[in-house]
C-alpha atoms as a PDB file:
ATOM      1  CA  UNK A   1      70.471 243.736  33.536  1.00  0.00           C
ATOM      2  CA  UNK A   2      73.084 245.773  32.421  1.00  0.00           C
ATOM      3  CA  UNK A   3      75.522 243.379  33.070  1.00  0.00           C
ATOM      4  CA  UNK A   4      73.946 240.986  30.419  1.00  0.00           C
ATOM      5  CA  UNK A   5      73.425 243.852  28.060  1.00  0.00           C
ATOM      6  CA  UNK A   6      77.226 244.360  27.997  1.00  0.00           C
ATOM      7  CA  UNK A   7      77.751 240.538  27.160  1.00  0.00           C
ATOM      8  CA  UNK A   8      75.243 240.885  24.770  1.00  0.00           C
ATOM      9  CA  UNK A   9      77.146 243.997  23.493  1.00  0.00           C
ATOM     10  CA  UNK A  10      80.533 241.985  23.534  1.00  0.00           C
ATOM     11  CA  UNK A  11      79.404 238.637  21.596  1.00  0.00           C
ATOM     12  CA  UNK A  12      77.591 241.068  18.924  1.00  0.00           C
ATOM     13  CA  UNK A  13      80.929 243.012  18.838  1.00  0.00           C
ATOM     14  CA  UNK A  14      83.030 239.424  18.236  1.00  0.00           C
ATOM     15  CA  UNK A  15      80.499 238.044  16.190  1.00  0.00           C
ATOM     16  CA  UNK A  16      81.117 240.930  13.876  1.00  0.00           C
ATOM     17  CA  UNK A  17      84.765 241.300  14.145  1.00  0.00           C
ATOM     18  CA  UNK A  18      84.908 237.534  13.590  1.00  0.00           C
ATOM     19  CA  UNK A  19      82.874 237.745  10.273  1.00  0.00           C
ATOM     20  CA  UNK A  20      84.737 240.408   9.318  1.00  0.00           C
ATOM     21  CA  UNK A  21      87.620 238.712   9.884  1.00  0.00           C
ATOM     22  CA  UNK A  22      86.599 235.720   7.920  1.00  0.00           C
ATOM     23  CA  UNK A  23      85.935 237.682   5.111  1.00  0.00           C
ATOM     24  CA  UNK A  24      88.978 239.274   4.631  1.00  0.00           C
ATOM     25  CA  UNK A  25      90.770 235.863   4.991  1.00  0.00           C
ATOM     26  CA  UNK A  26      88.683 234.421   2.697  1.00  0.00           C
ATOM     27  CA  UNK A  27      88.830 237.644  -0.114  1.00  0.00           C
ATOM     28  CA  UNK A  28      93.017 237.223   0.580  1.00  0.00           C
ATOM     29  CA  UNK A  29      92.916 233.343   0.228  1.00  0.00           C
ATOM     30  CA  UNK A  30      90.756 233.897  -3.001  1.00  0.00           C
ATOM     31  CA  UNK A  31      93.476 237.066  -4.636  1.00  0.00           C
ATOM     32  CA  UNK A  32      96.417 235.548  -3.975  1.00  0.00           C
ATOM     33  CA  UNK A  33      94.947 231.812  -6.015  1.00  0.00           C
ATOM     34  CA  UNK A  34      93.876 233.485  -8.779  1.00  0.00           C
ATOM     35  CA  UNK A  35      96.624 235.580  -9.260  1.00  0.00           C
ATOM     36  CA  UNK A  36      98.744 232.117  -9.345  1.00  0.00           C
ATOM     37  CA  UNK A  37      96.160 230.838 -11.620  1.00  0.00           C
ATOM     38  CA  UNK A  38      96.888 233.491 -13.815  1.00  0.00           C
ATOM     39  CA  UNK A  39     100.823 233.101 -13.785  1.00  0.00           C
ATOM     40  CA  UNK A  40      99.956 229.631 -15.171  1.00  0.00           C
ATOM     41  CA  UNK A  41      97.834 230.824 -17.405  1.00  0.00           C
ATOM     42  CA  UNK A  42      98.624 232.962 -21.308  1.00  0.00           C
ATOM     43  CA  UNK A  43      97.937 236.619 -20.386  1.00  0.00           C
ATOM     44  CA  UNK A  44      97.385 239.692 -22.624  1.00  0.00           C
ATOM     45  CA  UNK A  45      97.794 242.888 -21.537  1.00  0.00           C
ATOM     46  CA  UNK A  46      96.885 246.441 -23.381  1.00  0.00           C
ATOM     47  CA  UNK A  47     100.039 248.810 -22.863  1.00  0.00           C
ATOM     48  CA  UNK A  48      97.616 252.409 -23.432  1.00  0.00           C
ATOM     49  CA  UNK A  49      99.696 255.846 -23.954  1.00  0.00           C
ATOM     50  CA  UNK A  50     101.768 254.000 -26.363  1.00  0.00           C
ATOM     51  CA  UNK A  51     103.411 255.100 -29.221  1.00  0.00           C
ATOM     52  CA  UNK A  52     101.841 258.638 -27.150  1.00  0.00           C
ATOM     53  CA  UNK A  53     100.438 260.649 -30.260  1.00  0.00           C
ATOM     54  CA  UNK A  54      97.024 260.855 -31.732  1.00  0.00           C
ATOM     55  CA  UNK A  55      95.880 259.194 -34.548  1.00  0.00           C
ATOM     56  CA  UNK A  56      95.446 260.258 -37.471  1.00  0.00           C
ATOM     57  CA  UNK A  57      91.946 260.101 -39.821  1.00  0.00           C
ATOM     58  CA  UNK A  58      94.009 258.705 -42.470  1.00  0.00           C
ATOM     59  CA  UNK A  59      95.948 256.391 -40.492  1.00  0.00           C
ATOM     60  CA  UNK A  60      95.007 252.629 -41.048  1.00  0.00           C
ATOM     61  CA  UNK A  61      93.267 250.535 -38.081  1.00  0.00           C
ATOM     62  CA  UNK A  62      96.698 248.463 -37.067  1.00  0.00           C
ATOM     63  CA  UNK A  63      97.174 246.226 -34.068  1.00  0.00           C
ATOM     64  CA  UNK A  64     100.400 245.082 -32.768  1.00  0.00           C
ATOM     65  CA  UNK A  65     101.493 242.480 -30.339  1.00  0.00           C
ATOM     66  CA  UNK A  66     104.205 240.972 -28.869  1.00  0.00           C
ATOM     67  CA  UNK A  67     104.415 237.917 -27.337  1.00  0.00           C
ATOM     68  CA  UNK A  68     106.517 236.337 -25.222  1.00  0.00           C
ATOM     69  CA  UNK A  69     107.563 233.200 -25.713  1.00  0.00           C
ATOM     70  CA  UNK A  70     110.073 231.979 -22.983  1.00  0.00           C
ATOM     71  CA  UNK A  71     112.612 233.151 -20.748  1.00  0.00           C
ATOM     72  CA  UNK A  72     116.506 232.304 -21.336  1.00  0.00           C
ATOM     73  CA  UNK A  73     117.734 233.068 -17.599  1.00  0.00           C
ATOM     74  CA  UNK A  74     121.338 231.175 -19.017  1.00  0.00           C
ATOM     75  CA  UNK A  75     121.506 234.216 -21.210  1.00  0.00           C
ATOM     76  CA  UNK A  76     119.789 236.920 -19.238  1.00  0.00           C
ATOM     77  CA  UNK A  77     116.748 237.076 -21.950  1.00  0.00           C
ATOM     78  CA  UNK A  78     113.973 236.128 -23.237  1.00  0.00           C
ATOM     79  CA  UNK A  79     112.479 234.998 -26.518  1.00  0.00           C
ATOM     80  CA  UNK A  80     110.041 236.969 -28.470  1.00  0.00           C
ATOM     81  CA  UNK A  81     108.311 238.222 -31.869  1.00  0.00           C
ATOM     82  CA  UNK A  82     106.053 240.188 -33.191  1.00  0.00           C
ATOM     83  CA  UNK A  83     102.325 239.296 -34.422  1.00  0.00           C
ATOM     84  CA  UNK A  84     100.539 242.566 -36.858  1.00  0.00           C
ATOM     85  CA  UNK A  85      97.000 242.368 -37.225  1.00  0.00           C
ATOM     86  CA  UNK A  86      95.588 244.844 -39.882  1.00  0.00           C
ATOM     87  CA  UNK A  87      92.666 244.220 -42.327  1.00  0.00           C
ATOM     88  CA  UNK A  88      93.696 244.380 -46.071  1.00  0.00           C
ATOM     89  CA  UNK A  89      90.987 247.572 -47.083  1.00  0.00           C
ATOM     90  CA  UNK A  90      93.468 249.613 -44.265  1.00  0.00           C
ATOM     91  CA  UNK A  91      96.131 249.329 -47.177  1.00  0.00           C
ATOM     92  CA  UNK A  92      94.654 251.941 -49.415  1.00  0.00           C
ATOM     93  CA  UNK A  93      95.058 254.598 -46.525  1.00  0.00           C
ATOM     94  CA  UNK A  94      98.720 253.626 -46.670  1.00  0.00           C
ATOM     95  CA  UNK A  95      98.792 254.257 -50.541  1.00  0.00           C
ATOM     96  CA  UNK A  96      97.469 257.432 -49.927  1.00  0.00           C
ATOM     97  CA  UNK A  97     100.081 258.283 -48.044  1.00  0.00           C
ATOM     98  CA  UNK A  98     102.821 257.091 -51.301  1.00  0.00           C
ATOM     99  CA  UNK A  99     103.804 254.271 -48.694  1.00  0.00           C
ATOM    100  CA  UNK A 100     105.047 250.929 -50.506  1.00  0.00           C
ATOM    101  CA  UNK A 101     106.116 249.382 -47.184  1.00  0.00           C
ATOM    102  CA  UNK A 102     105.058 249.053 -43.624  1.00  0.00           C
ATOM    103  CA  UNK A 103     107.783 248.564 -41.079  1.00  0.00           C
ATOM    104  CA  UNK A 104     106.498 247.217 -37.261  1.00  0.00           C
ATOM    105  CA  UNK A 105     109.680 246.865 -35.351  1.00  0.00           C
ATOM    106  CA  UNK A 106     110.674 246.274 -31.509  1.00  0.00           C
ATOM    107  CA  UNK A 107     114.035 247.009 -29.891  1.00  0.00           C
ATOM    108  CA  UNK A 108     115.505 246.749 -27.059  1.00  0.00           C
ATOM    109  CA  UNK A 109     115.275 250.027 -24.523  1.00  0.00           C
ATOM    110  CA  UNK A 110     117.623 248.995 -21.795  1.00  0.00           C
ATOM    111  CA  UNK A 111     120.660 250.484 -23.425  1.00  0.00           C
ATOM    112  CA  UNK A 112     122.100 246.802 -23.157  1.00  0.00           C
ATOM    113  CA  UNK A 113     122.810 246.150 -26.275  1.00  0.00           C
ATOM    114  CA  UNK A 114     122.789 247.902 -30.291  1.00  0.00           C
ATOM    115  CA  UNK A 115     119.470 249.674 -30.471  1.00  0.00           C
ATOM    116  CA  UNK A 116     119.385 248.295 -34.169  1.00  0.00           C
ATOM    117  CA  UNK A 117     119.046 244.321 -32.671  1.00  0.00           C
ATOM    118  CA  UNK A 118     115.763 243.075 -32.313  1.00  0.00           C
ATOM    119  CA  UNK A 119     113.195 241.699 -34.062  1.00  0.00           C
ATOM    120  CA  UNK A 120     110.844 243.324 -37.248  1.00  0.00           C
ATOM    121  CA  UNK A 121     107.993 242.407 -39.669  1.00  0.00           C
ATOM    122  CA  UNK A 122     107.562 244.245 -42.977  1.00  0.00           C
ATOM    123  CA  UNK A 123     104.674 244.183 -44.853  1.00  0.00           C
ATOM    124  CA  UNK A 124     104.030 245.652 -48.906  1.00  0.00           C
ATOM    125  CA  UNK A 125     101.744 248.003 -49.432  1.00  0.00           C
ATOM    126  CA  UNK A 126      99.874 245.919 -52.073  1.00  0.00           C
ATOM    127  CA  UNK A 127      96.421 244.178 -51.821  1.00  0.00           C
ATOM    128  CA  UNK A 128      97.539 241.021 -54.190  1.00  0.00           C
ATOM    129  CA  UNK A 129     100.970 240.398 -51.899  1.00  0.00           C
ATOM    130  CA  UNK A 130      99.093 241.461 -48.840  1.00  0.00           C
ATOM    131  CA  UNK A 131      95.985 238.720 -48.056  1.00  0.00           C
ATOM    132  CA  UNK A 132      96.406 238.029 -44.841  1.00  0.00           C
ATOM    133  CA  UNK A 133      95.113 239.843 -41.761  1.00  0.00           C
ATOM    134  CA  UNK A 134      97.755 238.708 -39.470  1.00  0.00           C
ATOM    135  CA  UNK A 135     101.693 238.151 -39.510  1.00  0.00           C
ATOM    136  CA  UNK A 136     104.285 236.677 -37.044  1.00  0.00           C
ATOM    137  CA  UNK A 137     107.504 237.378 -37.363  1.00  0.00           C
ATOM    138  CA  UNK A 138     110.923 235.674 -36.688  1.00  0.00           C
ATOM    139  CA  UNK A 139     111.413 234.912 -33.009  1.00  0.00           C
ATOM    140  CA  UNK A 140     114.049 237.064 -31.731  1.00  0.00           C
ATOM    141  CA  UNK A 141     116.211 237.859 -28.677  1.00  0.00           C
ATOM    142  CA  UNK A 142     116.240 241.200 -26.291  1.00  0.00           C
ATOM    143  CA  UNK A 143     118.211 240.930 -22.602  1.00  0.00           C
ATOM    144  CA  UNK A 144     116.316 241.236 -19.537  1.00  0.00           C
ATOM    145  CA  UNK A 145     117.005 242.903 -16.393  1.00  0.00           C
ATOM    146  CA  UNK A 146     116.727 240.947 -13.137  1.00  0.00           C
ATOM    147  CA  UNK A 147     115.652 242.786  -9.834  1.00  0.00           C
ATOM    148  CA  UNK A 148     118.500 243.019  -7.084  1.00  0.00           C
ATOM    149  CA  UNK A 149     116.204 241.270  -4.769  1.00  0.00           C
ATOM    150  CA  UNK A 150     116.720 237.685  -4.958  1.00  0.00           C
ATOM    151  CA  UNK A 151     114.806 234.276  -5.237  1.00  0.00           C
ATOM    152  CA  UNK A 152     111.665 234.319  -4.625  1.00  0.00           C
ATOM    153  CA  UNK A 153     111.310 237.986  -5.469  1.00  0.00           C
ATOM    154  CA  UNK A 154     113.794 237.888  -8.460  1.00  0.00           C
ATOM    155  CA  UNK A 155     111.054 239.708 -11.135  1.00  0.00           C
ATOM    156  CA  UNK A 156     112.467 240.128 -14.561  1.00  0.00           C
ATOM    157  CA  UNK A 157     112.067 242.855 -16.761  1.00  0.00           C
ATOM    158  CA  UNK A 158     112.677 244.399 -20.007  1.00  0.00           C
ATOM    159  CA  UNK A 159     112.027 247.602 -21.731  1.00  0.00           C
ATOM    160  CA  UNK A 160     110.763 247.160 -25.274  1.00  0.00           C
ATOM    161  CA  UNK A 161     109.806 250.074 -27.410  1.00  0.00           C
ATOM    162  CA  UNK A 162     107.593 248.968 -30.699  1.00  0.00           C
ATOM    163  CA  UNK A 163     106.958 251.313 -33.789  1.00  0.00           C
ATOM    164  CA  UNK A 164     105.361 251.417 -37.306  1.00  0.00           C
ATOM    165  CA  UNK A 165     107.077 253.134 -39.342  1.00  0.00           C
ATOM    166  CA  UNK A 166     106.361 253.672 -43.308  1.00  0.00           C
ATOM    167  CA  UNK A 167     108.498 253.682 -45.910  1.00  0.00           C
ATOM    168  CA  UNK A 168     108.108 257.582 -46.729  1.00  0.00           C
ATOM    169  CA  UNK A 169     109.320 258.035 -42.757  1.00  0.00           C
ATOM    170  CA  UNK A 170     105.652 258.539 -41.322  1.00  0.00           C
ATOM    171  CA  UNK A 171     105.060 256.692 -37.933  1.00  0.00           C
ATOM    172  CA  UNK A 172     101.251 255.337 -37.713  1.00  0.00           C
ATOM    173  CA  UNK A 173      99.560 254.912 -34.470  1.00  0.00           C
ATOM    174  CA  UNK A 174      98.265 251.535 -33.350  1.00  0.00           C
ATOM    175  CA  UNK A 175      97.076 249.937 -30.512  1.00  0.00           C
ATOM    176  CA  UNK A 176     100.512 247.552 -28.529  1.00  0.00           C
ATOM    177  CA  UNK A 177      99.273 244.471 -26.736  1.00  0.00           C
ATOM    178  CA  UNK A 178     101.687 241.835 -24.912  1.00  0.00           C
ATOM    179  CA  UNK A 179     101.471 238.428 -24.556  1.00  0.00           C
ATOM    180  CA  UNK A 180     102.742 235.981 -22.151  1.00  0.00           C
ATOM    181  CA  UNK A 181     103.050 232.265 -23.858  1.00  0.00           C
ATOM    182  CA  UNK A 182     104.169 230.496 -20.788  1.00  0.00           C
ATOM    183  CA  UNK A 183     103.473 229.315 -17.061  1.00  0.00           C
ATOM    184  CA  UNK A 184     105.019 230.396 -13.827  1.00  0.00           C
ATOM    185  CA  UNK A 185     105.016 234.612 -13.938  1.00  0.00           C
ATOM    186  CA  UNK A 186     102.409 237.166 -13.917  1.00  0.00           C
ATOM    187  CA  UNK A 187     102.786 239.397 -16.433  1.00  0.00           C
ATOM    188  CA  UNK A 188     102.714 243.366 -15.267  1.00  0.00           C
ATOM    189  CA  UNK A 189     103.127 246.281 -18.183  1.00  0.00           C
ATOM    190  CA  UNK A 190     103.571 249.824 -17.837  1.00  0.00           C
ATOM    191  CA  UNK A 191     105.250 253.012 -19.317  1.00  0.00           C
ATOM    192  CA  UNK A 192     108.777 253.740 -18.069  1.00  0.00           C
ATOM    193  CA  UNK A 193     108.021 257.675 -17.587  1.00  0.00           C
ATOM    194  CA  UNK A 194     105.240 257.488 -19.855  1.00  0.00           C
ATOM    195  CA  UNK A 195     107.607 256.776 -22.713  1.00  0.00           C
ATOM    196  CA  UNK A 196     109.222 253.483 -23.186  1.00  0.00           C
ATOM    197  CA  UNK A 197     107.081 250.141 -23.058  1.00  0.00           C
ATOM    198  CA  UNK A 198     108.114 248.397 -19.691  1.00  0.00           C
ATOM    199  CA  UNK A 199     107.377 244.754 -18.937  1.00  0.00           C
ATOM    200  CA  UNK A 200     107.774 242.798 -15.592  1.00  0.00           C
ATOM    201  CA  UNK A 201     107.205 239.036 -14.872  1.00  0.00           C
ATOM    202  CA  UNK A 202     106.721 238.134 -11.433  1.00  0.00           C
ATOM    203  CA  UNK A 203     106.377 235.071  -9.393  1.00  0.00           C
ATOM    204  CA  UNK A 204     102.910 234.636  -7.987  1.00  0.00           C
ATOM    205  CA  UNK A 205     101.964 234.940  -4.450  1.00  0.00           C
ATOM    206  CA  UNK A 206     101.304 231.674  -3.459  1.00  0.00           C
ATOM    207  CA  UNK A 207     104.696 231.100  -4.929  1.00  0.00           C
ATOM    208  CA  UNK A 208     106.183 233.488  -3.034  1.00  0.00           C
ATOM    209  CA  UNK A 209     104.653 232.623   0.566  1.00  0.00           C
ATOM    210  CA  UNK A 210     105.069 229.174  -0.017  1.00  0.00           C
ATOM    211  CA  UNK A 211     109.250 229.639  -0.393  1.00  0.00           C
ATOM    212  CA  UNK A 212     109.007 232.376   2.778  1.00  0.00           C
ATOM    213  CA  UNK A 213     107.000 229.630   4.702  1.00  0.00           C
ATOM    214  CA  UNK A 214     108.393 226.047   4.108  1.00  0.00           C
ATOM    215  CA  UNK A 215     111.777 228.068   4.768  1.00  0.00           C
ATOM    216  CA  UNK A 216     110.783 229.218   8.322  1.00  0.00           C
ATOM    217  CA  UNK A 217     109.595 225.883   9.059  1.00  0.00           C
ATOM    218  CA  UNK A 218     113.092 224.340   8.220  1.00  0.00           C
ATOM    219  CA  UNK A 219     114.732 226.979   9.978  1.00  0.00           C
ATOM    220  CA  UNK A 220     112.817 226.033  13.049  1.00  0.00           C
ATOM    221  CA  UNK A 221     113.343 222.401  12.753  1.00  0.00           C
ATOM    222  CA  UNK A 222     117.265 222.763  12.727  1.00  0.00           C
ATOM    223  CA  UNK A 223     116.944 225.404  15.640  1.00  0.00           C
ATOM    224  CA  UNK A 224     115.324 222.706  17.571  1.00  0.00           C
ATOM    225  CA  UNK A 225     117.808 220.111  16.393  1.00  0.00           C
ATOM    226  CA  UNK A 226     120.755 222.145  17.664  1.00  0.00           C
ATOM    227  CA  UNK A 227     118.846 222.709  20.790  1.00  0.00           C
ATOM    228  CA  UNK A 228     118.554 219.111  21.516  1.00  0.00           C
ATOM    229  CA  UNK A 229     121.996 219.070  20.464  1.00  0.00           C
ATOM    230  CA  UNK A 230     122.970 221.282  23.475  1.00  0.00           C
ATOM    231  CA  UNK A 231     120.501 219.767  25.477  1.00  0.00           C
ATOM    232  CA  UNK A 232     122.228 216.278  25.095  1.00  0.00           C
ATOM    233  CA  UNK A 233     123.561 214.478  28.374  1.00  0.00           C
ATOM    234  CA  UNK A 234     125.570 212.911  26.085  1.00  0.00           C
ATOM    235  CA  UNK A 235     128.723 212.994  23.107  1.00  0.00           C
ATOM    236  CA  UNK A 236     128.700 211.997  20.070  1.00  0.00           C
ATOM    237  CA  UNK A 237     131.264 209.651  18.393  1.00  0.00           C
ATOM    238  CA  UNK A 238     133.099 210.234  15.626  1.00  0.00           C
ATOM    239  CA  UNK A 239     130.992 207.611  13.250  1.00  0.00           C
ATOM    240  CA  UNK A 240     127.849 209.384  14.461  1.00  0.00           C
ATOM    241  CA  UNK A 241     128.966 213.213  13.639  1.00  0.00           C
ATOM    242  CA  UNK A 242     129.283 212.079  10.270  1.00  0.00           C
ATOM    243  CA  UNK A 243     126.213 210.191  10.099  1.00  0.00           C
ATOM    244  CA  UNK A 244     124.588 213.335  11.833  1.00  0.00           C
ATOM    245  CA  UNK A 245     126.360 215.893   9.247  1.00  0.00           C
ATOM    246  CA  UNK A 246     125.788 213.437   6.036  1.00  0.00           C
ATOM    247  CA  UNK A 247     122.319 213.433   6.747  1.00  0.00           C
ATOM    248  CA  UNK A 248     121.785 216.960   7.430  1.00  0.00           C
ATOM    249  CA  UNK A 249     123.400 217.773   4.145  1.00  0.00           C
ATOM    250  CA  UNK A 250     121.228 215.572   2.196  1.00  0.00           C
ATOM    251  CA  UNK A 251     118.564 217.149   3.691  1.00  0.00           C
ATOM    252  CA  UNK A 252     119.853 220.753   2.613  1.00  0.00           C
ATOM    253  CA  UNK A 253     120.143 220.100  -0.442  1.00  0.00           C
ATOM    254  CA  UNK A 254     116.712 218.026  -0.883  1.00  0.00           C
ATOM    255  CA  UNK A 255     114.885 221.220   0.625  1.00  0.00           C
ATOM    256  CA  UNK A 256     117.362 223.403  -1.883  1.00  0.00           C
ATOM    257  CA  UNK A 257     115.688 221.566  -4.740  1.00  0.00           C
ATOM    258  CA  UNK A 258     112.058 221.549  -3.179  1.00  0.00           C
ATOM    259  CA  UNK A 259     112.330 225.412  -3.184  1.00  0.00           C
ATOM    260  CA  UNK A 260     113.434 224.752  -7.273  1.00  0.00           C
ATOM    261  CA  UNK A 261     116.027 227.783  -6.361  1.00  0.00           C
ATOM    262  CA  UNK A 262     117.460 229.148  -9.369  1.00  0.00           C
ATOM    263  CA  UNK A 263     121.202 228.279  -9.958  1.00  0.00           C
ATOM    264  CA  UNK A 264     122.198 230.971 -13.102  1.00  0.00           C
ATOM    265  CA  UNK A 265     121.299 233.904 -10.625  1.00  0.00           C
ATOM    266  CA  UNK A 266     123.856 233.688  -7.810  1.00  0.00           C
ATOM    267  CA  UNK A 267     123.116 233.165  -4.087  1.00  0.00           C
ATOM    268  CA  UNK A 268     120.766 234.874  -2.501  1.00  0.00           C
ATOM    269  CA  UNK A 269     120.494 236.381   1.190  1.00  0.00           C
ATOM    270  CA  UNK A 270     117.300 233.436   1.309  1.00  0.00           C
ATOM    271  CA  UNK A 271     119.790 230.804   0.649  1.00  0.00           C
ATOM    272  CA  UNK A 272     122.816 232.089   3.400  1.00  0.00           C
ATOM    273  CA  UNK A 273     119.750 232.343   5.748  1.00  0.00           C
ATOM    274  CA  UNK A 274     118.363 229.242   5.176  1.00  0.00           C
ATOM    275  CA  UNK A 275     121.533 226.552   4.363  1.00  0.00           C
ATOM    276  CA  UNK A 276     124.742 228.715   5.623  1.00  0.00           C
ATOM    277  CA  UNK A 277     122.746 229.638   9.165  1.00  0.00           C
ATOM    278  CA  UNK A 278     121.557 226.152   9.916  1.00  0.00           C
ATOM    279  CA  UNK A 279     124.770 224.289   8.564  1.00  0.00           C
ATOM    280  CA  UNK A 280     126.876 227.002  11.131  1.00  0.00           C
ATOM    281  CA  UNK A 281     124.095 226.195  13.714  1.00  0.00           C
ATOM    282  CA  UNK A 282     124.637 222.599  13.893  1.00  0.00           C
ATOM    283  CA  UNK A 283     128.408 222.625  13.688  1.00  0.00           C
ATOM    284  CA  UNK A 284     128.781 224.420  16.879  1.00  0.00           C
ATOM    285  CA  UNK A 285     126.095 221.840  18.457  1.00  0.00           C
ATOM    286  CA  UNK A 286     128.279 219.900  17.646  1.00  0.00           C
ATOM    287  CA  UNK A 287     131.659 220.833  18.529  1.00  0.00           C
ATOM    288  CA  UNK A 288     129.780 221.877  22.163  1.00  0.00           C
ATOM    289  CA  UNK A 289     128.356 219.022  22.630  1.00  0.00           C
ATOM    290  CA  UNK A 290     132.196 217.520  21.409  1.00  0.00           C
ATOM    291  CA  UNK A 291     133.828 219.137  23.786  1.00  0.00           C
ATOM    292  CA  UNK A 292     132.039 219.232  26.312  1.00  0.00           C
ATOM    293  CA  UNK A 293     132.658 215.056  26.368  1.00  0.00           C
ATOM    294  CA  UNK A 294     135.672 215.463  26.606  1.00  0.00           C
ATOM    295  CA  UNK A 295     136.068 217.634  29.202  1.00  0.00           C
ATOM    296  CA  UNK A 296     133.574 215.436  31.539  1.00  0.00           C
ATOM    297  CA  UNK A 297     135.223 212.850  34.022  1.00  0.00           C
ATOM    298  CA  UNK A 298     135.354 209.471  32.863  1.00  0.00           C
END
């Protein structure tokens, strides 16, 4: 009796274990595809804390966002401007303040270049030249900053402070969004110390585990090609080594262009592991395998 009470016990215990395993599979599976979905998808994130002091009563209702268009990785940047969103009552708060311009401007914070560079939208303080609720700027430039871990985890980021300034030196509080125009990153923004907008774009998940896994599955394949190398009875001749190499290289650089490995970044420790280890792998199959025939007895 006991005896079936503690198999009883035990299948209860696995049944749970195994729907609790299931569910965290499943709640995994589910993250990781949306969060690609959303890295194909235009984001928009709220940056809060930012420009860090209080509004004022008598400051107008402004909303400021930059988007982000593309990324130039030839030129280490990316392509942006700036869209203001204000409705045209707000302006008579600005006249009270003997403002006859509005200045929203974003620069670059990385130290990388002239803080003056960037990109800016002015606006006049003046109902009949100010009708419209929203204005885009120019597109403009700003450098990025690339992570020292390579492809697949190569994020990019930039720091990008924006401001409103008036024309009698006051700076207005308003509320910063970003925008991400295009597909293939997810879009991550924060405060560098709580004082410096701070944007990252990262490959997606899926991305990510699908590079990590279709590489360990080539890396296995070769291993067991050089094993059956060493395995061999027999040599090769010298029309079939380069047949066997020719091949191998194609192959390389097939599964180079599967993986759609960036070529403006430099190599990467996944690219030595995965096309310097199995190219050094075979070679010695095959001078083994080489000399060993000719070191056997006719």
């Amino acid at each position: 009796m006991r005896k079936n009470k503690k198999i009883l016990l035990s299948l209860l215990l696995a049944i749970i274990g195994g729907a609790a395993l299931v569910i965290v599979v499943v709640f995994l599976a589910v993250s990781i595809l949306n969060a690609d979905l959303y890295g194909r998808s235009t984001e928009l994130r709220t940056v809060y804390g930012w420009p860090g002091f209080s509004k004022q009563p008598q400051s107008p209702e402004i909303k400021v966002r930059l988007v982000i268009h593309r990324l130039l990785p030839d030129e280490n940047a990316a392509e942006l401007s700036l869209i203001s969103e204000m409705n045209p009552s707000e302006l008579a708060k600005l006249s009270l303040q003997l403002d006859k311009t509005l200045t929203i401007s974003a620069h670059d914070g990385s130290a990388l270049q002239p803080f003056d560079l960037g990109g800016s939208i002015v606006i006049p303080v003046d109902p009949q030249k100010y009708k419209s609720s929203t204005i885009e700027s120019e597109r403009f430039r700003l450098p990025t900053l690339s992570s020292v871990a390579g492809f697949p985890f190569d994020d990019i980021q930039f720091y990008v402070p924006v401001y409103v300034k008036g024309s009698n030196g006051l700076d207005y509080g308003f509320q910063l969004e970003i925008q991400k125009a295009f597909p293939g990153r997810i879009l991550e923004t924060d405060l560098k110390s709580g004082s410096t907008p701070l944007v990252v774009l990262r490959r997606s998940p899926l991305e990510k585990g699908l590079v990590i896994a279709s590489s360990l599955i080539f890396l296995i394949v070769c291993g067991l090609v050089v094993a059956k190398l060493f395995a061999s009875s027999k040599g090769f001749t010298g029309l079939e080594q380069v047949l066997a190499f020719a091949g191998f290289l194609i192959a390389c650089g097939e599964f180079r262009s599967f993986l759609d490995v960036p070529k403006t970044s430099g190599t990467s420790a996944l690219e030595i592991l995965v096309f310097v280890l199995p190219m050094s792998m075979l070679a010695i199959g095959f001078a083994w395998t080489t000399l060993r025939g000719s070191t056997e007895p006719a």
